[in-house]
Protein backbone atom coordinates (compact mmCIF):
# COMPACT_ATOMS: atom_id res chain seq x y z
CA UNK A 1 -33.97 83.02 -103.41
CA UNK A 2 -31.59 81.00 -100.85
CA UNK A 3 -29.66 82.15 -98.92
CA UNK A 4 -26.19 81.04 -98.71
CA UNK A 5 -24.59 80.52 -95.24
CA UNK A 6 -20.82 82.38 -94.94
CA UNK A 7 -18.80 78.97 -94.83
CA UNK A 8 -21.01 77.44 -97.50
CA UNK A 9 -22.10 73.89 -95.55
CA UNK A 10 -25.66 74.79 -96.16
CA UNK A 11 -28.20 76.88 -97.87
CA UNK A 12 -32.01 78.28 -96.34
CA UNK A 13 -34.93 79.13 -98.84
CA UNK A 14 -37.01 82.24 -97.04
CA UNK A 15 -39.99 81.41 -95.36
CA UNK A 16 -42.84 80.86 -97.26
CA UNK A 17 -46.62 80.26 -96.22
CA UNK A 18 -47.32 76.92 -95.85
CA UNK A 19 -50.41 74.89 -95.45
CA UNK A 20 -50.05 72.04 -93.04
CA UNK A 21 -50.21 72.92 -89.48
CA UNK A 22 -47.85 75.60 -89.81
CA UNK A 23 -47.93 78.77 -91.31
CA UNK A 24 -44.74 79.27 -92.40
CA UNK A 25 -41.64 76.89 -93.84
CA UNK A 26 -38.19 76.98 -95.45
CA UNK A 27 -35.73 73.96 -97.03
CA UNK A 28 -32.73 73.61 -95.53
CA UNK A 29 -29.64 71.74 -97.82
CA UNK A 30 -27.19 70.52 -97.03
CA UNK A 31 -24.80 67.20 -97.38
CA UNK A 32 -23.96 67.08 -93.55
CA UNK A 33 -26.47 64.70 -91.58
CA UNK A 34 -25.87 66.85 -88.43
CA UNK A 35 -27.18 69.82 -89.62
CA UNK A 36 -31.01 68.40 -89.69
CA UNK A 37 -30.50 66.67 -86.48
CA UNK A 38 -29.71 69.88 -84.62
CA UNK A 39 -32.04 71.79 -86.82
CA UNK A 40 -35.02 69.56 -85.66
CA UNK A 41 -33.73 70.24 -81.87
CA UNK A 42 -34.62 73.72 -81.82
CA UNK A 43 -37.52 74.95 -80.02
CA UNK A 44 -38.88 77.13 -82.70
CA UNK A 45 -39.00 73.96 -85.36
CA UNK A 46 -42.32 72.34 -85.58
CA UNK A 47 -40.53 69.14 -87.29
CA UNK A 48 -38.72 68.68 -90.18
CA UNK A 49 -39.30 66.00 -93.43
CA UNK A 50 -36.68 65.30 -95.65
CA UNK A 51 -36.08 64.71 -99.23
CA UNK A 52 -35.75 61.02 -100.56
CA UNK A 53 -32.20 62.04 -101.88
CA UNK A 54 -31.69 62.99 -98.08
CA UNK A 55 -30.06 66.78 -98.84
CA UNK A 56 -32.89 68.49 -98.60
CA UNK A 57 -35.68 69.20 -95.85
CA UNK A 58 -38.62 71.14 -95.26
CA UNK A 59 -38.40 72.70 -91.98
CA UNK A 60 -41.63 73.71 -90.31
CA UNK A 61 -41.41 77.28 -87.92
CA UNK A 62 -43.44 76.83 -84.98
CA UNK A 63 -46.32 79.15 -85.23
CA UNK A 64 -46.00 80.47 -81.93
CA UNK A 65 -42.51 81.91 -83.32
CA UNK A 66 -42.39 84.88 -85.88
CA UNK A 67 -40.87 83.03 -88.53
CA UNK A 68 -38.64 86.15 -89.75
CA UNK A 69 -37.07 86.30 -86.40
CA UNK A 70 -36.80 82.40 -86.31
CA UNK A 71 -35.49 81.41 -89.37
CA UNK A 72 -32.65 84.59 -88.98
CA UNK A 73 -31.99 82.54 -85.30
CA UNK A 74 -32.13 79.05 -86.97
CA UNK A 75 -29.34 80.46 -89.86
CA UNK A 76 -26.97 81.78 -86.86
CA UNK A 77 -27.37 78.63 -84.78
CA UNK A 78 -26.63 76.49 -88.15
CA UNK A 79 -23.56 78.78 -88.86
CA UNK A 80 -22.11 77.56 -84.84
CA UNK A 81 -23.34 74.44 -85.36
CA UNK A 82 -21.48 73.87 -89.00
CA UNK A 83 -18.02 75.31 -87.92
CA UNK A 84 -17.81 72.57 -85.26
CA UNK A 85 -15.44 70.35 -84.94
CA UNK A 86 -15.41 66.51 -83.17
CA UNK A 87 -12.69 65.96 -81.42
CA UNK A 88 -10.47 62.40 -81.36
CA UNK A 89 -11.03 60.73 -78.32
CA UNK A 90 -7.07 61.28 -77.94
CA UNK A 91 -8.13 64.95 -77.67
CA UNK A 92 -10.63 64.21 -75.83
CA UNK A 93 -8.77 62.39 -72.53
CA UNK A 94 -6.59 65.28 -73.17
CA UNK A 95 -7.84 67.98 -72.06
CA UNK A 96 -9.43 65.88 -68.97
């Protein structure tokens, strides 16, 4: 069953057992390009490989991590990461 994040720019499977050099792994969807970039950053994500159609990717938990506690850390780091916003360079110079 996924599990739908509160501002709805992504959804995360549970982790399941998985067979190839990690133990455990979830998908990740979502339309926004940023979301797997970040999501490969963290230190509990043994790598990522996405989906031809590009919304979808298998994200491997490090096994050094308990992948309950990671993947519950991975969904409130993607729910930060979603609600940012870029600011206009116009913005930007700004607030220098």
């Amino acid at each position: 069953m996924a599990q739908q994040s509160r501002n709805k720019k992504f959804t995360m499977t549970e982790p399941r057992e998985y067979n190839k050099g990690t133990k455990y792994a979830f998908w990740l969807v979502t339309s926004d390009d940023r979301l797997f970039e970040f999501t490969e950053s963290l230190i509990c994500v043994n790598g990522i490989a996405r989906s031809k159609d590009g919304l979808r990717a298998l994200i491997n938990i490090d096994n050094d991590y308990d992948a309950d506690e990671a993947w519950h850390w991975i969904n409130t780091e993607l729910e930060d990461e979603s609600n940012m916003v870029d600011l206009d360079q116009m913005w930007l110079d700004a607030f220098s």
